[in-house]
Every structure is written in structure tokens, then in C-alpha cells.
N, C-alpha and C. Protein backbone atom coordinates (compact mmCIF):
# COMPACT_ATOMS: atom_id res chain seq x y z
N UNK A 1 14.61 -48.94 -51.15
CA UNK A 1 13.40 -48.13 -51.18
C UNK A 1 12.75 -48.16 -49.79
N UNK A 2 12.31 -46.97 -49.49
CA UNK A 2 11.60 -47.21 -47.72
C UNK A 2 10.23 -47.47 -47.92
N UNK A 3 10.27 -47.97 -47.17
CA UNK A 3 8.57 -49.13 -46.81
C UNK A 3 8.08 -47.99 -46.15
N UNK A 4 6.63 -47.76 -46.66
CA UNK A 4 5.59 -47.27 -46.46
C UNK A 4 4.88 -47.19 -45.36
N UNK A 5 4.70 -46.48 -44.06
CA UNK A 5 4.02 -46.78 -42.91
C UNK A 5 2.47 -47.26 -43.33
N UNK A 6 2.21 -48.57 -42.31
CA UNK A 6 1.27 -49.27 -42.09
C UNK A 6 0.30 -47.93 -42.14
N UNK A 7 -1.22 -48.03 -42.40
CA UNK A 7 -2.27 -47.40 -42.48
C UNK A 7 -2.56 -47.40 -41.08
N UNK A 8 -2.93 -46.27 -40.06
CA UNK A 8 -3.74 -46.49 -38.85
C UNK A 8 -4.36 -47.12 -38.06
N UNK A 9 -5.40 -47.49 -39.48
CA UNK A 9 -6.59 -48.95 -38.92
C UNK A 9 -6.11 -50.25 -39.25
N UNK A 10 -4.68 -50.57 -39.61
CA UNK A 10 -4.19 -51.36 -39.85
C UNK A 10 -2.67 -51.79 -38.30
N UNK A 11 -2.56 -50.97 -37.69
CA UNK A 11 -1.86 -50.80 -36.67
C UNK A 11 -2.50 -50.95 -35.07
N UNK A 12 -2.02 -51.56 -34.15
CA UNK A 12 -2.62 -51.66 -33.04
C UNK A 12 -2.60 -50.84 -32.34
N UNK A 13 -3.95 -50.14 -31.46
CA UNK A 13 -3.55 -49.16 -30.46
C UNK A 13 -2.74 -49.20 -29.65
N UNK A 14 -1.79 -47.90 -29.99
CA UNK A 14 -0.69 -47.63 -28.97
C UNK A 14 -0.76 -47.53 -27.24
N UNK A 15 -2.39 -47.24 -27.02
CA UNK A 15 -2.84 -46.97 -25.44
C UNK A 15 -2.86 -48.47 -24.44
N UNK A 16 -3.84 -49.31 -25.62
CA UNK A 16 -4.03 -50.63 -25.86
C UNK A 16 -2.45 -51.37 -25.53
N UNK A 17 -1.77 -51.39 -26.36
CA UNK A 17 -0.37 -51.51 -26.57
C UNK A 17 0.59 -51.54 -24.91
N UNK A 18 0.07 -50.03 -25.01
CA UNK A 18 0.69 -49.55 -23.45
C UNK A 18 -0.10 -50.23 -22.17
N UNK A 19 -1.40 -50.73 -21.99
CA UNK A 19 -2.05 -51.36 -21.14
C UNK A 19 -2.54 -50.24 -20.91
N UNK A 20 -3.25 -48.74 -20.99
CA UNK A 20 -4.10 -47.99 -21.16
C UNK A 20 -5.36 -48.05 -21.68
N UNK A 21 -6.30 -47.33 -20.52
CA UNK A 21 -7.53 -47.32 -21.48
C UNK A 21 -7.63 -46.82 -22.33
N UNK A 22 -8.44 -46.85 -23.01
CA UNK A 22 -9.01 -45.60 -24.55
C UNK A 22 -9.19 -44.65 -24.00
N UNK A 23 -8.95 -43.09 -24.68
CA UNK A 23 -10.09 -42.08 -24.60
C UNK A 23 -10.75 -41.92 -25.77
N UNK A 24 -11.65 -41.07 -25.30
CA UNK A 24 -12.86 -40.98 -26.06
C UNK A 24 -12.62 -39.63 -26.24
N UNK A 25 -13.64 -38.76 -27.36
CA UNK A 25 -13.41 -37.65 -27.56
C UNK A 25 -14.73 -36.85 -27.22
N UNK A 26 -14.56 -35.76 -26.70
CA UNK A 26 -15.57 -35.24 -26.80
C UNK A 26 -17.05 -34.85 -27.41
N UNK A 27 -17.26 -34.41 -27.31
CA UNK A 27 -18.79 -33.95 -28.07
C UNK A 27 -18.10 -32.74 -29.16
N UNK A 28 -17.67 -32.18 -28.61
CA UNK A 28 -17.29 -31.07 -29.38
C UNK A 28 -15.94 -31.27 -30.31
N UNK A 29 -15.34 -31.83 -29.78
CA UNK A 29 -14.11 -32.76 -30.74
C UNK A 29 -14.69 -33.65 -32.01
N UNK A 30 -15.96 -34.27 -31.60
CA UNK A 30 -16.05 -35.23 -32.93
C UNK A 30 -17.09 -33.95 -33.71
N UNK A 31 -17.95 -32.83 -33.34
CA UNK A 31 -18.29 -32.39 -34.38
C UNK A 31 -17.18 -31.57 -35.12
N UNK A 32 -15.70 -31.22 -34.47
CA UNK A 32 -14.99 -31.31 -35.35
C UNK A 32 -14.14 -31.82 -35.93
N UNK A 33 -14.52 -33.21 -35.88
CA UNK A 33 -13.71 -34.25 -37.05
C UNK A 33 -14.93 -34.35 -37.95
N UNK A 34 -16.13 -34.42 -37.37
CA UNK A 34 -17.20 -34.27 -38.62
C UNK A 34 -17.25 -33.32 -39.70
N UNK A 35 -16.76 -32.49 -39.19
CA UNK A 35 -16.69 -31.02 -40.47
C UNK A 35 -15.53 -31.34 -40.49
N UNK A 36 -14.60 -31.47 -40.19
CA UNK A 36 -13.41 -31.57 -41.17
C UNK A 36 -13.29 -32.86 -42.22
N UNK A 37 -14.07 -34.00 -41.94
CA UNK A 37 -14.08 -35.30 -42.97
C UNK A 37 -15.31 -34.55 -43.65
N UNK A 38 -16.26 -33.72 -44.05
CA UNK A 38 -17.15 -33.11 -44.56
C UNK A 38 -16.20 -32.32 -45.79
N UNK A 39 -15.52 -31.24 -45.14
CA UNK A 39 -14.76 -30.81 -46.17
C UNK A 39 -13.58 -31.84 -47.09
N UNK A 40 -13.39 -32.47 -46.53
CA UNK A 40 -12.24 -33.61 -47.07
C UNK A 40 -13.28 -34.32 -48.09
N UNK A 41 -14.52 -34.31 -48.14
CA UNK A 41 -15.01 -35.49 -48.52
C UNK A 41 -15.35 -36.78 -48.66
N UNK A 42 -15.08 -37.01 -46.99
CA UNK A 42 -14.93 -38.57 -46.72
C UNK A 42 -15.82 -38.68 -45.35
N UNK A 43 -16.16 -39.85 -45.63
CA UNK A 43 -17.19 -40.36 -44.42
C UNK A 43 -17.05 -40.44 -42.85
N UNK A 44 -17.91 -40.05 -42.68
CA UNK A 44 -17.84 -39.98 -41.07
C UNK A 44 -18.74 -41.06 -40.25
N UNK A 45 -18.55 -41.67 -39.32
CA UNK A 45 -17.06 -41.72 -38.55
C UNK A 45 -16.00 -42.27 -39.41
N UNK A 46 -14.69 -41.64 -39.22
CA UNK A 46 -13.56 -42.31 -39.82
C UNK A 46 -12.41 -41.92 -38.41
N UNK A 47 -11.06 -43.12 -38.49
CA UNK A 47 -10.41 -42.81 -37.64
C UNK A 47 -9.18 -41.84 -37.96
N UNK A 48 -9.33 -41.47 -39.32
CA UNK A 48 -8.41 -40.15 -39.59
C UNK A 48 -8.41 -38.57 -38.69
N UNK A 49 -9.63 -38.72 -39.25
CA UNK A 49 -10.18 -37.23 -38.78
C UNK A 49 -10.03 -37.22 -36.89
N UNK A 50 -11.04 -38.51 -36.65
CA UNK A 50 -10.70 -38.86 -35.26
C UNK A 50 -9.44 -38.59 -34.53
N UNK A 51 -8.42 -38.97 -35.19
CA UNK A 51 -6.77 -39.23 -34.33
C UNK A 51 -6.83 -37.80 -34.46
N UNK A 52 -6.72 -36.78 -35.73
CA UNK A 52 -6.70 -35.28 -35.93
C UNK A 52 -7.26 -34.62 -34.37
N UNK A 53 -8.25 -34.92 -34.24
CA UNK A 53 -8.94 -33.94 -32.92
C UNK A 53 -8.04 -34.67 -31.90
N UNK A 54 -8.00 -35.80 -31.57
CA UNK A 54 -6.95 -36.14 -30.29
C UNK A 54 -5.86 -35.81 -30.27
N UNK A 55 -5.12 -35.45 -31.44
CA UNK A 55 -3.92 -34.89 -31.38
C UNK A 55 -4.06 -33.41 -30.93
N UNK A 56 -4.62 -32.79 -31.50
CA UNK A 56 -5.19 -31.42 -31.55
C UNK A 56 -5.11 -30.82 -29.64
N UNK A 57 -6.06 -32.17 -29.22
CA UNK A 57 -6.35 -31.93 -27.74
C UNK A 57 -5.07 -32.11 -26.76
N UNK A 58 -4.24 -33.09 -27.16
CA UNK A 58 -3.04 -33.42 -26.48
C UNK A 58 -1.74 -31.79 -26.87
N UNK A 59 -2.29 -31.37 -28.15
CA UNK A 59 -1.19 -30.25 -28.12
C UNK A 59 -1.97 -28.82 -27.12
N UNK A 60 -3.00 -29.16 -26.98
CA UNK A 60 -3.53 -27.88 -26.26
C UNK A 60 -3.43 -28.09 -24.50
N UNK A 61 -2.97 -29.09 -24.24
CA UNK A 61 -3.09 -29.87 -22.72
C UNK A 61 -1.71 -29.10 -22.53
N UNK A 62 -0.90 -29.34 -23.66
CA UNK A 62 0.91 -29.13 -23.59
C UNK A 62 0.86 -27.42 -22.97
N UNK A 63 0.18 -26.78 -24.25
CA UNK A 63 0.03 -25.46 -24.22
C UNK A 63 -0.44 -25.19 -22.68
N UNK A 64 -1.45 -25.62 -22.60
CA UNK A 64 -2.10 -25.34 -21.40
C UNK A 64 -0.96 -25.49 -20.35
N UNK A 65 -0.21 -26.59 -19.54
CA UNK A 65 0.41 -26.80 -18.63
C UNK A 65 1.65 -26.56 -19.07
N UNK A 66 2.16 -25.60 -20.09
CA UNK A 66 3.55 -24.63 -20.26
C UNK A 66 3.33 -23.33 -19.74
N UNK A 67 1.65 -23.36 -20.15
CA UNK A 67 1.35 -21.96 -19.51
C UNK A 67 1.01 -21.81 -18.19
N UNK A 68 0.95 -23.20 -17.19
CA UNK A 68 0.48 -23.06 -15.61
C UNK A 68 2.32 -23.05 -15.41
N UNK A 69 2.84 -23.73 -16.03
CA UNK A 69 4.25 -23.71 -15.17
C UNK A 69 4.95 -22.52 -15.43
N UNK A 70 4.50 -21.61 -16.69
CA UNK A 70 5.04 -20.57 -16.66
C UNK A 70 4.31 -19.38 -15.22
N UNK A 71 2.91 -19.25 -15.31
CA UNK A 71 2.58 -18.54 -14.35
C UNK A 71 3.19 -18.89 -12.81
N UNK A 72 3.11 -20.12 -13.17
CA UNK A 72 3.95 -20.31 -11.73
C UNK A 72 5.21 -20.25 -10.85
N UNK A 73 5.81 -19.95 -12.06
CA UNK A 73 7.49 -19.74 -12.15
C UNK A 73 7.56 -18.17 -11.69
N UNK A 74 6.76 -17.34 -12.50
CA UNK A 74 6.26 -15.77 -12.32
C UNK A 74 5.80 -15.51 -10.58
N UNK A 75 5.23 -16.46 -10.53
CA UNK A 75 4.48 -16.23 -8.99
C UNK A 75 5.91 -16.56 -8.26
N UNK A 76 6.29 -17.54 -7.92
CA UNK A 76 7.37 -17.76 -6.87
C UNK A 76 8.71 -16.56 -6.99
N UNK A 77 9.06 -16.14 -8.52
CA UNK A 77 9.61 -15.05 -8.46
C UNK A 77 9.13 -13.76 -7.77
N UNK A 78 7.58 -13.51 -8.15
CA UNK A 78 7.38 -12.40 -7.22
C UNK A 78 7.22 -13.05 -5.83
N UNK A 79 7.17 -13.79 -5.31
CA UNK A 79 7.22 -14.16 -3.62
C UNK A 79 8.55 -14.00 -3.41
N UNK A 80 9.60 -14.38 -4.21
CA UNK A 80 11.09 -14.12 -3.63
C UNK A 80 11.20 -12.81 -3.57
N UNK A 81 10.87 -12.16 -4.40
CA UNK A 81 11.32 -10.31 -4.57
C UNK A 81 10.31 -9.75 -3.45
N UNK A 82 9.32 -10.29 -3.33
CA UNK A 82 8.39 -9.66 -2.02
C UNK A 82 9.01 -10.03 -0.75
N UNK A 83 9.13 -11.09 -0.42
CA UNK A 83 10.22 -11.56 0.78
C UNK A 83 11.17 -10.97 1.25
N UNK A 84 11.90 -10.59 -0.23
CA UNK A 84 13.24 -10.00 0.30
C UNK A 84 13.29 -8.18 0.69
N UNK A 85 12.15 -7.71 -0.35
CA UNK A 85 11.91 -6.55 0.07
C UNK A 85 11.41 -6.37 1.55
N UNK A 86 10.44 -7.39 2.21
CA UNK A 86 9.99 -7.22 3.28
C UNK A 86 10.94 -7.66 4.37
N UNK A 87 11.97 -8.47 4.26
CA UNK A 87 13.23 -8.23 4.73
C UNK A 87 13.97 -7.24 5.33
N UNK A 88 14.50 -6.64 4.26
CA UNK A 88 15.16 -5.70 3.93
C UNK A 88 14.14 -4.10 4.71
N UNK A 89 12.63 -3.84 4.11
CA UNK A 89 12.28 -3.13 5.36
C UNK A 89 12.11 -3.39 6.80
N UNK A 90 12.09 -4.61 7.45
CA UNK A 90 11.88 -5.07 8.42
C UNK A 90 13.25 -4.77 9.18
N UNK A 91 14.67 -4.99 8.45
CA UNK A 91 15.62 -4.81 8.68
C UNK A 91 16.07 -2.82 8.90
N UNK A 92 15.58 -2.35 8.16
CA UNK A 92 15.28 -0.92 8.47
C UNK A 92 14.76 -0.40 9.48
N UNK A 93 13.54 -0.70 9.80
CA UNK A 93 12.89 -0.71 10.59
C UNK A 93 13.22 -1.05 12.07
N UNK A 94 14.00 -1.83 12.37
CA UNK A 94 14.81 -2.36 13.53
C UNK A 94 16.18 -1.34 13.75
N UNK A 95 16.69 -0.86 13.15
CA UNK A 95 17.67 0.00 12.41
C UNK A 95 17.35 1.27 13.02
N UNK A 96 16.36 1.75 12.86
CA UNK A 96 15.43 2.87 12.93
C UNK A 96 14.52 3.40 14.02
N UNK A 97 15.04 4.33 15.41
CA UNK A 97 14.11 4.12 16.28
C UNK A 97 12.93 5.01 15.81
N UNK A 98 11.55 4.46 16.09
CA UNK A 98 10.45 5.51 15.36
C UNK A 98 9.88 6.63 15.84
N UNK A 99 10.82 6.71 17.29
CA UNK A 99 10.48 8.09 17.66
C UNK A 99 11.41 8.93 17.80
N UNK A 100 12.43 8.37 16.76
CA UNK A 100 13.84 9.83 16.46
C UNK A 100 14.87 8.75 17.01
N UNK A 101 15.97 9.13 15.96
CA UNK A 101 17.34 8.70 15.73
C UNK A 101 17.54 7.33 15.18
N UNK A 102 18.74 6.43 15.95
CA UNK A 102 18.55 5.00 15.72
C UNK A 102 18.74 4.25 16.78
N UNK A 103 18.33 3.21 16.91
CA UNK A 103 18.58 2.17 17.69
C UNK A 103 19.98 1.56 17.79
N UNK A 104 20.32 0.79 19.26
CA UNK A 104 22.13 0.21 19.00
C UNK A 104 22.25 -0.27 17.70
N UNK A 105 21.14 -1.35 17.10
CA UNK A 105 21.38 -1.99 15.94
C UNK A 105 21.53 -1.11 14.77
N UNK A 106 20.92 -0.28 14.51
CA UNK A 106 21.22 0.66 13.50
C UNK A 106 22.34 1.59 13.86
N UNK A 107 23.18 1.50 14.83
CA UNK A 107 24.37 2.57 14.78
C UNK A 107 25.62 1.09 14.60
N UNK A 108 25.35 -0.32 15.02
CA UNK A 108 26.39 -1.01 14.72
C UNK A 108 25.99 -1.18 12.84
N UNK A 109 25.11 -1.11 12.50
CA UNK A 109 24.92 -1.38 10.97
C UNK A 109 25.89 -0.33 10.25
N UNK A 110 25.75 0.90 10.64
CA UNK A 110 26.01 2.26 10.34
C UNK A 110 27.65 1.83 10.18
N UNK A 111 28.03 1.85 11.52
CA UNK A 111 29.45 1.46 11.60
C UNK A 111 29.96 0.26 10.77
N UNK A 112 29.41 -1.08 10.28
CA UNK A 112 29.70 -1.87 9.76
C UNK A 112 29.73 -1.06 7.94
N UNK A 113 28.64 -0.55 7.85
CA UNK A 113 28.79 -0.57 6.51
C UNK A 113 29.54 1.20 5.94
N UNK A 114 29.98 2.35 6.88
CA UNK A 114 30.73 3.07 6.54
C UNK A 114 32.03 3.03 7.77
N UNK A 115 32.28 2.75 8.57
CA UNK A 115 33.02 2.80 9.37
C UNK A 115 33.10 3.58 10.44
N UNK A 116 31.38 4.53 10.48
CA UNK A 116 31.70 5.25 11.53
C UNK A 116 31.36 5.18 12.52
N UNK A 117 31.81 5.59 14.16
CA UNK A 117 31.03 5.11 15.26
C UNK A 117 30.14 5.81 15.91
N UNK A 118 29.05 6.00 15.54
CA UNK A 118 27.87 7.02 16.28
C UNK A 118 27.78 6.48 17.98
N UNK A 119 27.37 7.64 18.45
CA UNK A 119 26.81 7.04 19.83
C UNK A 119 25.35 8.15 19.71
N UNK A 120 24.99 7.46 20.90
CA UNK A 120 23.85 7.99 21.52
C UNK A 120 23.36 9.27 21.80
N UNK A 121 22.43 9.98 21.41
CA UNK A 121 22.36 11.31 21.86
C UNK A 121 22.46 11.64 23.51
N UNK A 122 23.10 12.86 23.37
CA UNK A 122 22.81 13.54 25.10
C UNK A 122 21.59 13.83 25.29
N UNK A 123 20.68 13.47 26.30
CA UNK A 123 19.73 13.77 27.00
C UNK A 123 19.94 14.18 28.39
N UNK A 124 20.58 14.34 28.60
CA UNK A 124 21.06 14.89 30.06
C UNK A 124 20.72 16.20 30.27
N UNK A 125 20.71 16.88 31.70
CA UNK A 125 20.07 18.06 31.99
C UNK A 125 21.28 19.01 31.36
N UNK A 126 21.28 19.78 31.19
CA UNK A 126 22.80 21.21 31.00
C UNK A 126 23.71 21.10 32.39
N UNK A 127 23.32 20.90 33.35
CA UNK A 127 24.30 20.53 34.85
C UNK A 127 24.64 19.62 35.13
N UNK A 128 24.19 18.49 34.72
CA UNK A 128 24.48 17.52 34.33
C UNK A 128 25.55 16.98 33.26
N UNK A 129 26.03 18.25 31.99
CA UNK A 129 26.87 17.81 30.85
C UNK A 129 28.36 17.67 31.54
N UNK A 130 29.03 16.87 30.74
CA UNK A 130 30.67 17.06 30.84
C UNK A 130 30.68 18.41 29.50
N UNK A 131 32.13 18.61 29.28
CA UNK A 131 32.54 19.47 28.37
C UNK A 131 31.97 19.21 27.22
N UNK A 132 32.96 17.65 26.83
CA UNK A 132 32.24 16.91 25.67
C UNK A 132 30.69 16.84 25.69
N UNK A 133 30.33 16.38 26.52
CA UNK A 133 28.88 16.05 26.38
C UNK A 133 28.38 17.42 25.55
N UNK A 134 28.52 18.59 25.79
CA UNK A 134 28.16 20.27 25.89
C UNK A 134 28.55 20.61 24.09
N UNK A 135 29.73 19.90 24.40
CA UNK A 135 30.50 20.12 22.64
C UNK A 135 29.47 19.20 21.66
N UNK A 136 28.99 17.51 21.86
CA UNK A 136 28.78 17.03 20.98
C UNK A 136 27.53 17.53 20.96
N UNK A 137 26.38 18.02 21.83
CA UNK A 137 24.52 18.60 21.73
C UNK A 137 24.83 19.74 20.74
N UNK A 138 26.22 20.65 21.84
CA UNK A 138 25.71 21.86 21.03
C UNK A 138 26.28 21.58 19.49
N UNK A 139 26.70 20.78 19.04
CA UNK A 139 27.61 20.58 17.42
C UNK A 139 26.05 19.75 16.71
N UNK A 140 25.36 19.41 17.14
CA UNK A 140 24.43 18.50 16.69
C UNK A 140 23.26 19.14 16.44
N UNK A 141 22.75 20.07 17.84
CA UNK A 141 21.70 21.61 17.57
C UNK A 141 22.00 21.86 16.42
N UNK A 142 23.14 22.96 16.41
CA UNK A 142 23.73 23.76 15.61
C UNK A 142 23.79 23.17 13.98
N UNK A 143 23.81 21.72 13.53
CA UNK A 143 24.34 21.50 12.47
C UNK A 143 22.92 21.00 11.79
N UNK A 144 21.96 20.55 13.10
CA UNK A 144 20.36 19.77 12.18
C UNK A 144 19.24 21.28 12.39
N UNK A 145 19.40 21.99 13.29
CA UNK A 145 18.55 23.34 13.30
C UNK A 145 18.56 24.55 13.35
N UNK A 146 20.12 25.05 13.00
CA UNK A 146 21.13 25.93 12.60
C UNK A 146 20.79 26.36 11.24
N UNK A 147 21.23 25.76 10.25
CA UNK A 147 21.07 25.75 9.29
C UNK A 147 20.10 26.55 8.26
N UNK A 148 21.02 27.29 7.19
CA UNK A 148 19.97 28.20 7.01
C UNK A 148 18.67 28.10 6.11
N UNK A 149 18.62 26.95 5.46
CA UNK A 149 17.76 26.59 4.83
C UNK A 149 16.94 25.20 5.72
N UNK A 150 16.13 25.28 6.50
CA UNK A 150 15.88 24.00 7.20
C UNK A 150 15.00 22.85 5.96
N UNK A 151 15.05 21.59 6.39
CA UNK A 151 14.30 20.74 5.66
C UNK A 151 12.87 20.63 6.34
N UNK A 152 12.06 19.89 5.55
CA UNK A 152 10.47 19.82 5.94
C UNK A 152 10.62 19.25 7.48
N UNK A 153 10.09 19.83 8.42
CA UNK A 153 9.63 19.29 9.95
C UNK A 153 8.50 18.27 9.66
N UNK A 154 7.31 18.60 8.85
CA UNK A 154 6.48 17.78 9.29
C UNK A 154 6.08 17.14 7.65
N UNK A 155 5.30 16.12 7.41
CA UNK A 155 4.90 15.24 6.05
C UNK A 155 3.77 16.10 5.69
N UNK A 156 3.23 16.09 4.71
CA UNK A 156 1.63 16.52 4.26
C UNK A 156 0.21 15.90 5.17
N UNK A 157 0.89 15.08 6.04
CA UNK A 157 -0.16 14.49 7.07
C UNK A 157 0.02 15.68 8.69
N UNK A 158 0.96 15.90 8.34
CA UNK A 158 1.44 16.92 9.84
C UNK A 158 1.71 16.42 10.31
N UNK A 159 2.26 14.98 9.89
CA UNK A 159 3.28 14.06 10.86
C UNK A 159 4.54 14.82 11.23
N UNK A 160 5.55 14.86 12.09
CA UNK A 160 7.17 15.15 12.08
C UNK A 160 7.61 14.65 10.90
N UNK A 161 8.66 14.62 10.62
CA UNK A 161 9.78 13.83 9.41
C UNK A 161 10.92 13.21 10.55
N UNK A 162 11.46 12.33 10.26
CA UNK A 162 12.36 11.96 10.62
C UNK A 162 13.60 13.15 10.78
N UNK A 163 13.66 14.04 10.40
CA UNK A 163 14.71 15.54 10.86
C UNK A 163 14.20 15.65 12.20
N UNK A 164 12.89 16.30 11.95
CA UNK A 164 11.97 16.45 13.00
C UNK A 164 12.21 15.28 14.50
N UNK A 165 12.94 14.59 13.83
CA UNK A 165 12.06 13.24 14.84
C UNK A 165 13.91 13.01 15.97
N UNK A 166 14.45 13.46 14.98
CA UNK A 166 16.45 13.39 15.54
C UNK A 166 16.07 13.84 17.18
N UNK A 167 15.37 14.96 17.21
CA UNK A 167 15.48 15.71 18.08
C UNK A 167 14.86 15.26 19.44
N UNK A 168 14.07 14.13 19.36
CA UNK A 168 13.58 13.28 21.04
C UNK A 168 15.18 12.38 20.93
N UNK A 169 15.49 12.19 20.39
CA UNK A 169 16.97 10.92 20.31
C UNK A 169 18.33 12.03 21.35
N UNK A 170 17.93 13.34 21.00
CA UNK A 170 19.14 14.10 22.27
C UNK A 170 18.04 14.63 23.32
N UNK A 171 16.98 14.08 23.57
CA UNK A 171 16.02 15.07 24.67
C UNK A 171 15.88 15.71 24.68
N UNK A 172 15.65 16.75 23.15
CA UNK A 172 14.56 17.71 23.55
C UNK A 172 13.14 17.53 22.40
N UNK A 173 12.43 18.70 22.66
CA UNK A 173 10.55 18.22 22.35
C UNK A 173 11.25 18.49 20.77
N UNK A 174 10.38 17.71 20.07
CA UNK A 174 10.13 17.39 18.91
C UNK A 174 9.39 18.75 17.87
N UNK A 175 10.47 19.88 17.02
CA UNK A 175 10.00 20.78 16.56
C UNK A 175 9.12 20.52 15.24
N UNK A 176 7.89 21.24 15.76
CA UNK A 176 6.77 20.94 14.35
C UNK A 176 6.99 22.57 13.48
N UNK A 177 7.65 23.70 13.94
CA UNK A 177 7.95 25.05 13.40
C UNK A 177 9.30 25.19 13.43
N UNK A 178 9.33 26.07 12.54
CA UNK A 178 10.51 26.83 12.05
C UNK A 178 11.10 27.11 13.73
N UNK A 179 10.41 27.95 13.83
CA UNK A 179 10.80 28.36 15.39
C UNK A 179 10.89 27.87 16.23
N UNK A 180 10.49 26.86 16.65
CA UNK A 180 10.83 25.83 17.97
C UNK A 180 12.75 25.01 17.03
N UNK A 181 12.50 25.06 15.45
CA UNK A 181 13.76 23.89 15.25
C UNK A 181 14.67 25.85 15.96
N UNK A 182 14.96 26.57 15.45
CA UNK A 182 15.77 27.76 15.83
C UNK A 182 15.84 27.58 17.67
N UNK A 183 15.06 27.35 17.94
CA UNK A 183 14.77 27.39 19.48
C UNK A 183 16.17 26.69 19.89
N UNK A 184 15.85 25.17 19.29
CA UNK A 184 17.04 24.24 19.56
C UNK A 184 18.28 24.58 19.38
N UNK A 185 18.16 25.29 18.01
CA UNK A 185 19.63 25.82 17.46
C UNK A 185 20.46 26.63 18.78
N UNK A 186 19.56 27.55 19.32
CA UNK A 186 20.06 28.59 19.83
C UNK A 186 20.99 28.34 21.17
N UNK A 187 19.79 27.20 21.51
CA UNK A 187 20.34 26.32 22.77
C UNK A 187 21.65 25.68 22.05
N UNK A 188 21.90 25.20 21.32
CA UNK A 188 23.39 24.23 21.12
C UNK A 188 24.09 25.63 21.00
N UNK A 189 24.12 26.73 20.46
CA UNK A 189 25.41 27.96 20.01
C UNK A 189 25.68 27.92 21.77
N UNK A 190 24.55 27.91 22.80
CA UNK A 190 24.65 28.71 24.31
C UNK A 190 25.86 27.21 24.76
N UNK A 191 25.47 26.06 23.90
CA UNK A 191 26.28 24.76 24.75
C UNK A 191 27.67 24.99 24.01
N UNK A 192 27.70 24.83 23.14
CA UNK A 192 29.31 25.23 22.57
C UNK A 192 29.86 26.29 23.18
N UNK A 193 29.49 27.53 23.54
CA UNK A 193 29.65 28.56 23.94
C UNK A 193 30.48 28.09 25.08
N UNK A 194 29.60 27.36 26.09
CA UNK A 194 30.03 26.99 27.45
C UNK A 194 31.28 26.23 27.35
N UNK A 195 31.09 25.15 26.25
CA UNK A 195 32.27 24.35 25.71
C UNK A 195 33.09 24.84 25.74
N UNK A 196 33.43 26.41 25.11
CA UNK A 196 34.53 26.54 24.69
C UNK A 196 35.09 27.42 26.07
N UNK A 197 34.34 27.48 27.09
CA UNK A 197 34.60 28.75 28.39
C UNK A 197 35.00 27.89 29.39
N UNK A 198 34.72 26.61 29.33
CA UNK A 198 35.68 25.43 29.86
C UNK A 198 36.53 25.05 29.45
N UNK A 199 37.09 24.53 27.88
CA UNK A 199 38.19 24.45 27.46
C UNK A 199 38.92 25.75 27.59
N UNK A 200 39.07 26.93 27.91
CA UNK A 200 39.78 28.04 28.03
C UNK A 200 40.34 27.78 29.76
N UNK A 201 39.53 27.52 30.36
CA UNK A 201 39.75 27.83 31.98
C UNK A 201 40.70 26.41 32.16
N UNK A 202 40.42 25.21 31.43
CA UNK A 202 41.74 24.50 31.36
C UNK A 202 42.67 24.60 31.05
């Protein structure tokens, strides 16, 4: 037959036990062990009701610091995902020259991650071009301001767009109209043109 646990007030404190002080309970803890030995029908102070509210308080401490380590688990996740996003634009950004085209680092990225090898725009005068030079402006005019449907030149701020912006990266002015991007166009058909009146005479 199993033996009966010792009664409470018959058992030594466990805090005591442990070489701990006592706690004490609040103000608001013992008026509710008072209403709860009220409804029970038993006298107050008693150490029933008593242990009831200390337990009570020790499960809400738990609650409480599951719920700081959860928020906190939440927080360091969003610092990793913020980090890495700010990374990752920072890494763009370097990538990216901001007044048209890209930087070396963004044409070795380019090349690393599709295989292709961009170079540098021509900025050179027209007397100044080789053949090639003449072939790759006028293929580059022709293919970003040629085109018969153009994309937005400028943002809802009247900033350029980055289309807009290609065009300081080969030296020439930066088209905010329809008509200045055609301008460009017209100039690359006149450089191919030449392109091809040199490759003939060779």
C-alpha cells in the first residue's frame, strides 16, 4: 500500500532545506489566498492557500521569462534578416555606379555570376574611335535609344532612371526626353554607319 505524503506543515522548508531565504508573498497574493480559504471554508492564515499563491507566482515568472526569451529570439532574427539585407544592398550599391552604368566591381560580379565580360563604355571623341570602338557606341545607342517603345527616362520625382542614367557611362548628356534619348539613337545608326564604311575599305 503507498504511504501517504507527509502534510505540508508537517514537512521542512524546502528553501530552508536548500540554505535559502524565505519569500514572502505579496500584498496582493495573500488577499488572494484569503478569498480563496474564504470560499474553501477554512481559516486564514493557513499554509495551504499560502503555498497556492506562491506556486501561482513561480508559474507566472516561467510564463513571463518564456515570453522575454521568446521576444528575444524574434529580435535577433530580425537583426540577422536586417543585416543581411543591408549587406546585400550595400553590395549593390558598390556594383552600381550612381551616375550611370557599373563600376569594375559590378562588371566582375556580372561576369562571375552569368559569364559575361562587359567592358567599359566609349567615351571618346568620334576621331578619336577605332572601328570597334564606332561598332560597340553605335550597337549600344541603337539598342538602349533606338528602340521603339522607350522605357521611363525619368521616376515620378523627375529623377533620370537608371536607362536614363546608362548614357553618362558611354559620354554622352543624360536624356530626360523622348527626344534627346532619339538624339543618341541617331548618333549610334551615323557610328555603325561609319563602322561598316571602314570595314568595307578593308
Amino acid at each position: 500500500m503507498a504511504r501517504s505524503p507527509r502534510a505540508p506543515w508537517k514537512r521542512q522548508n524546502p528553501r530552508k532545506r536548500a540554505g535559502k531565504a524565505s519569500k514572502h508573498l505579496s500584498p496582493a497574493q495573500k488577499s488572494a489566498a484569503k478569498a480563496r480559504a474564504r470560499r474553501a471554508g477554512r481559516r486564514y492564515p493557513n499554509l495551504v492557500d499560502n503555498m497556492r499563491m506562491a506556486a501561482k507566482k513561480t508559474s507566472k515568472a516561467k510564463k513571463s521569462a518564456t515570453k522575454k526569451s521568446a521576444k528575444t529570439t524574434r529580435k535577433r532574427k530580425t537583426a540577422k534578416k536586417t543585416a543581411k539585407t543591408s549587406r546585400k544592398r550595400s553590395a549593390s550599391v558598390k556594383e552600381k555606379d550612381p551616375r550611370g552604368g557599373l563600376t569594375a566591381a559590378g562588371r566582375k560580379a556580372f561576369a562571375r555570376k552569368q559569364g559575361a565580360h562587359l567592358r567599359p563604355g566609349v567615351t571618346k571623341k568620334e576621331s578619336e574611335m577605332t572601328p570597334q570602338e564606332m561598332r560597340r557606341k553605335g550597337s549600344w545607342a541603337a539598342r538602349f535609344y533606338g528602340r521603339a517603345k522607350l522605357p521611363p527616362l525619368v521616376d515620378a520625382k523627375g529623377r533620370p532612371t537608371r536607362h536614363a542614367l546608362s548614357a553618362h557611362a558611354w559620354g554622352e548628356p543624360v536624356p530626360k526626353t523622348a527626344a534627346a534619348a532619339r538624339r543618341i539613337a541617331a548618333k549610334g545608326e551615323r557610328l555603325l554607319a561609319r563602322y561598316r564604311r571602314a570595314k568595307a575599305k578593308n
